[in-house]
N, C-alpha and C. Protein backbone atom coordinates (compact mmCIF):
# COMPACT_ATOMS: atom_id res chain seq x y z
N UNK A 1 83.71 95.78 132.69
CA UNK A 1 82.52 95.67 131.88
C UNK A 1 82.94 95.09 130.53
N UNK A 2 82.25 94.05 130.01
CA UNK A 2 82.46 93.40 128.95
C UNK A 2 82.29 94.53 127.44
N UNK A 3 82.48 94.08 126.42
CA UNK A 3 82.58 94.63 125.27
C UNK A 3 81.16 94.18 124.57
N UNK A 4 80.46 95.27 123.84
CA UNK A 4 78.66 94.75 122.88
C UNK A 4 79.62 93.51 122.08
N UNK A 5 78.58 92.91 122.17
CA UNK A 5 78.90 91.68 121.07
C UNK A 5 79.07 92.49 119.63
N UNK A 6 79.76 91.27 118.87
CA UNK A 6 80.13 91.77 117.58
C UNK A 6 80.99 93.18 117.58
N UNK A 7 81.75 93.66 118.65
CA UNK A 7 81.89 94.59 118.22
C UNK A 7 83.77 94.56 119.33
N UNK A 8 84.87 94.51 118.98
CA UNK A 8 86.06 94.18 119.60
C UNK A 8 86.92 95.36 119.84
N UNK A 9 87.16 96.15 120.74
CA UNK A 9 87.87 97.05 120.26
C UNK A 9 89.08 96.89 119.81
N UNK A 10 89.96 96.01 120.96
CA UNK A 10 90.78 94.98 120.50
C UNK A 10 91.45 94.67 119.25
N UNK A 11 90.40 94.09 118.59
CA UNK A 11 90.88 93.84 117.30
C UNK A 11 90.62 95.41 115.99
N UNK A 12 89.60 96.29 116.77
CA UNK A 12 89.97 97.75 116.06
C UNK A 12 91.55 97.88 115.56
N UNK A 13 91.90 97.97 116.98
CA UNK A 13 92.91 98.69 117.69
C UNK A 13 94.46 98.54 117.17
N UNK A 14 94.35 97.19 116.88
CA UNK A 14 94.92 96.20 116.39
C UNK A 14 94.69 96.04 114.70
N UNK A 15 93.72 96.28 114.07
CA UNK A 15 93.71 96.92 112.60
C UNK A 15 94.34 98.21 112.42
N UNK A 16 93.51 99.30 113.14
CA UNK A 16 94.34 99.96 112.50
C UNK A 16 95.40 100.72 113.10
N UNK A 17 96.16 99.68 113.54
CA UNK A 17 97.87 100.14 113.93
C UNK A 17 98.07 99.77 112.67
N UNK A 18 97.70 99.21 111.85
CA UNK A 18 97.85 98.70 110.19
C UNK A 18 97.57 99.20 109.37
N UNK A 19 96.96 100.86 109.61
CA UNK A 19 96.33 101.25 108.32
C UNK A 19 96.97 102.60 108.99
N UNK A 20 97.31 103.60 107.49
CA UNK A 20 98.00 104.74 107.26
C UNK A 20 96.89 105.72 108.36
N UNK A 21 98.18 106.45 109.51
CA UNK A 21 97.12 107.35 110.26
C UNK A 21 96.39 108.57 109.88
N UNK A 22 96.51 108.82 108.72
CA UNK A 22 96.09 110.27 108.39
C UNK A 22 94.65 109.58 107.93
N UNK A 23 94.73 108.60 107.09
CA UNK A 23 93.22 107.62 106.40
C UNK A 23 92.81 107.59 107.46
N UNK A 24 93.22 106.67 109.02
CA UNK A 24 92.17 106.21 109.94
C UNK A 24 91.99 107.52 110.37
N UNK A 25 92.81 109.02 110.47
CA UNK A 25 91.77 109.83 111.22
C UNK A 25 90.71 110.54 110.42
N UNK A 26 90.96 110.59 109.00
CA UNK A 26 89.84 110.63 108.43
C UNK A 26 88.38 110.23 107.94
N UNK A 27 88.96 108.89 108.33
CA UNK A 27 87.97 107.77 108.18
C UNK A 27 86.76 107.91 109.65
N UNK A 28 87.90 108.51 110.58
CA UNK A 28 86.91 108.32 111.76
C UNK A 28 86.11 109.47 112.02
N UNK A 29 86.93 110.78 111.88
CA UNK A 29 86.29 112.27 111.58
C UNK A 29 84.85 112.00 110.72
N UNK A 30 85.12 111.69 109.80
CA UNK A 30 83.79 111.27 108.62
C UNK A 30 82.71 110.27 109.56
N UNK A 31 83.13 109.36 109.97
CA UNK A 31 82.16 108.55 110.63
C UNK A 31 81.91 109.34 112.08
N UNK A 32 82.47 111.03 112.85
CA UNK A 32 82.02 111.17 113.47
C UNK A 32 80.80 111.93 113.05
N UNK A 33 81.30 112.70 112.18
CA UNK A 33 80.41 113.58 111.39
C UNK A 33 78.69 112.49 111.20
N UNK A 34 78.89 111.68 110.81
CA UNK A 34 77.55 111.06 110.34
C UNK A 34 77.21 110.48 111.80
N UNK A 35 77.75 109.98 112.59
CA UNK A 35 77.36 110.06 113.82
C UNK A 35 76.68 111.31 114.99
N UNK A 36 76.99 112.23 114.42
CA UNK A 36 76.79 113.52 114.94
C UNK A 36 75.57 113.80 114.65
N UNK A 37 75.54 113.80 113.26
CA UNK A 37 74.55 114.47 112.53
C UNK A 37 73.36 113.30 112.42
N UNK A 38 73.40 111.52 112.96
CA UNK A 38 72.12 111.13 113.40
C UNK A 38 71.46 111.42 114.41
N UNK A 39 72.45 111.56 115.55
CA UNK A 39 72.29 111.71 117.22
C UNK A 39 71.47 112.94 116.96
N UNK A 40 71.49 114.47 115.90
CA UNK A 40 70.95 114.97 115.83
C UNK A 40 69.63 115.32 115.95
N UNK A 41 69.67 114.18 114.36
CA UNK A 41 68.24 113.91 114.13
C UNK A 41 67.60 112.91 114.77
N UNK A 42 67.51 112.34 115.52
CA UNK A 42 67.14 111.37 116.25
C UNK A 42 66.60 112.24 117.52
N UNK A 43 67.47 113.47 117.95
CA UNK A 43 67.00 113.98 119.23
C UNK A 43 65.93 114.89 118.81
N UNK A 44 65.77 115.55 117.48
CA UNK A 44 65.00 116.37 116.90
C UNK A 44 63.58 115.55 117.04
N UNK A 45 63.86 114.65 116.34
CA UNK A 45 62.23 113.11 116.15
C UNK A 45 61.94 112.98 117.54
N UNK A 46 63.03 112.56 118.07
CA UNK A 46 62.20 112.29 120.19
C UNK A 46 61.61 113.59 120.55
N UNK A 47 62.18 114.93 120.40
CA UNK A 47 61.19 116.25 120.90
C UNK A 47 60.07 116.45 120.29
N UNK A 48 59.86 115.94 118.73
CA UNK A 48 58.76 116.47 118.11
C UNK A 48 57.77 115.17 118.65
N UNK A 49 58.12 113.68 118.79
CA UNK A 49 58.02 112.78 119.16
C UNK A 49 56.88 113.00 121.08
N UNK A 50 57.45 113.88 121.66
CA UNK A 50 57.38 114.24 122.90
C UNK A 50 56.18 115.32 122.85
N UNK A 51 56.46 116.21 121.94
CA UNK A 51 55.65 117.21 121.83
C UNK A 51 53.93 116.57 121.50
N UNK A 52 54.55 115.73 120.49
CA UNK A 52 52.98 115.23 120.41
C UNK A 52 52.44 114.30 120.71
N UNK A 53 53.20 113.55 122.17
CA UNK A 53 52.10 112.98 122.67
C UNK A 53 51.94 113.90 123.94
N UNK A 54 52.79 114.93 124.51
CA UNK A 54 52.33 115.54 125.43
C UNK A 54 50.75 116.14 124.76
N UNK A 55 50.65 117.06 123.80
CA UNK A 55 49.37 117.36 122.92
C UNK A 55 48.28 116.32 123.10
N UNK A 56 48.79 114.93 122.75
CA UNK A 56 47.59 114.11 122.81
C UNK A 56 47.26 113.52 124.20
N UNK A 57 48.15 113.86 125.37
CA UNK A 57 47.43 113.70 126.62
C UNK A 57 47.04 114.90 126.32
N UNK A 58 46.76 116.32 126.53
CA UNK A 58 46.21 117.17 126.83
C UNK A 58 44.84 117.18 126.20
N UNK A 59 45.09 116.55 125.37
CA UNK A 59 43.62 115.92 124.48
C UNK A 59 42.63 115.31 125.08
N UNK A 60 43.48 114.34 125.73
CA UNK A 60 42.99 113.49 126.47
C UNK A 60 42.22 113.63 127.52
N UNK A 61 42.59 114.73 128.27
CA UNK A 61 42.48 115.71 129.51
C UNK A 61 41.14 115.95 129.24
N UNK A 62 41.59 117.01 128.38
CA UNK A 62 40.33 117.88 127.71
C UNK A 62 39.12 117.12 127.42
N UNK A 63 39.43 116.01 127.00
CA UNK A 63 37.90 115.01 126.51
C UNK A 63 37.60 114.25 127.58
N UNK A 64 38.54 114.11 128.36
CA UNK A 64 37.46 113.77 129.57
C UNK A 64 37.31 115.29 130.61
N UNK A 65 37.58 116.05 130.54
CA UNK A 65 36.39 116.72 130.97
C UNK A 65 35.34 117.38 130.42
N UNK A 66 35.71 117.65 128.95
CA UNK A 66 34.00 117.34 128.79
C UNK A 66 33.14 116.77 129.17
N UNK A 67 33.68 115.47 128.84
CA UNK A 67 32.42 114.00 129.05
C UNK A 67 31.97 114.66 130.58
N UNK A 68 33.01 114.68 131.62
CA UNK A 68 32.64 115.08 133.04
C UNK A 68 31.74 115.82 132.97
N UNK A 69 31.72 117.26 131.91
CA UNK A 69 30.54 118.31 132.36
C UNK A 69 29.59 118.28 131.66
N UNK A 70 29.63 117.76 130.52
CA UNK A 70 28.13 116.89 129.82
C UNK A 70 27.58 115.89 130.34
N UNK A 71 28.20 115.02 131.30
CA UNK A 71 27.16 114.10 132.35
C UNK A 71 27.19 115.09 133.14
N UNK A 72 27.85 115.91 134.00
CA UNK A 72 27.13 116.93 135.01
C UNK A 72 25.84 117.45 134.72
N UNK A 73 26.09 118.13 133.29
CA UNK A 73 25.07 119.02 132.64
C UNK A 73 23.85 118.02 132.58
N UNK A 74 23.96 117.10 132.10
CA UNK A 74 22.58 116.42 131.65
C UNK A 74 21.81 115.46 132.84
N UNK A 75 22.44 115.12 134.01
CA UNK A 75 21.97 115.12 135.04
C UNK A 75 21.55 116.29 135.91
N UNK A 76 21.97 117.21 135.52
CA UNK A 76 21.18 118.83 136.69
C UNK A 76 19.94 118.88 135.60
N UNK A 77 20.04 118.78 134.05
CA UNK A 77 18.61 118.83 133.36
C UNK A 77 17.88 117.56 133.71
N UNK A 78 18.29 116.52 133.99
CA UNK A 78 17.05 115.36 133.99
C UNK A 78 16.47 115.71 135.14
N UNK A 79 17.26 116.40 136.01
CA UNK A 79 16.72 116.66 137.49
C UNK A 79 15.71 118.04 137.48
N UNK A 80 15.99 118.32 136.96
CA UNK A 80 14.97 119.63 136.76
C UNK A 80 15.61 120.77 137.28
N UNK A 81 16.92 120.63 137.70
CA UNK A 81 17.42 122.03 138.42
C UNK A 81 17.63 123.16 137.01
N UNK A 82 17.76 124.24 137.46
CA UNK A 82 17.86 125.15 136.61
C UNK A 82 19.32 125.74 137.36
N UNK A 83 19.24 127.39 136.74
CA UNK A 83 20.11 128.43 137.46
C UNK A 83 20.10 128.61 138.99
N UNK A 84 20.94 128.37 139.49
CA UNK A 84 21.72 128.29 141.29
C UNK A 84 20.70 127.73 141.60
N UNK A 85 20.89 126.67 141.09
CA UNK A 85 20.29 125.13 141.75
C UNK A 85 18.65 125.40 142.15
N UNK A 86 18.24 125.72 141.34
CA UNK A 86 16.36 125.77 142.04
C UNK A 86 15.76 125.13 141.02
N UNK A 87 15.00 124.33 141.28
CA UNK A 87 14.22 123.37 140.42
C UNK A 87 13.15 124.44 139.89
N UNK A 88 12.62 124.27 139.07
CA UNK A 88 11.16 124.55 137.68
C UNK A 88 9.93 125.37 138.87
N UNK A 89 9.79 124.48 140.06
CA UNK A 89 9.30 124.60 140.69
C UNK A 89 8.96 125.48 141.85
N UNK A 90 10.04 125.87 141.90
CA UNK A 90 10.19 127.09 143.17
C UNK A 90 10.96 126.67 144.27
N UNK A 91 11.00 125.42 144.74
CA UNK A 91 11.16 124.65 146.10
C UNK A 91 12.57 124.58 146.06
């Protein structure tokens, strides 16, 4: 598998055999740390992220079944049915 563009390990690897090892493991500790601590927040934003659009389907849900039982409802009144289905009328 090839290497992301712009990005070599190669030539990392190859820097810092050049730079004092106690700096590069500090250097990298620190950059795990801020790596850590985005992956964090990033997974925090996708759950709250998740949470509310699960909420806004359930919203969604919910408003259409209303609509469903307010056209139910207002077709059993145009019809004249009342309580367990018996029209005004008796019949």
């Amino acid at each position: 598998m090839g290497e992301p563009s712009g990005f070599s390990l190669r030539r990392f690897i190859r820097w810092a055999a050049m730079v004092d090892k106690s700096l590069l493991l500090k250097l990298l500790d620190a950059l795990q740390t801020e790596l850590d601590e985005e992956e964090r927040n990033l997974r925090e934003v996708a759950e709250l992220v998740h949470c509310a659009m699960l909420h806004h389907e359930l919203r969604q849900q919910w408003c259409l079944r209303c609509a469903q039982l307010r056209a139910y409802y207002r077709r059993r009144e145009g019809a004249g049915v009342t309580r367990r289905g018996k029209s005004p009328q008796g019949h």
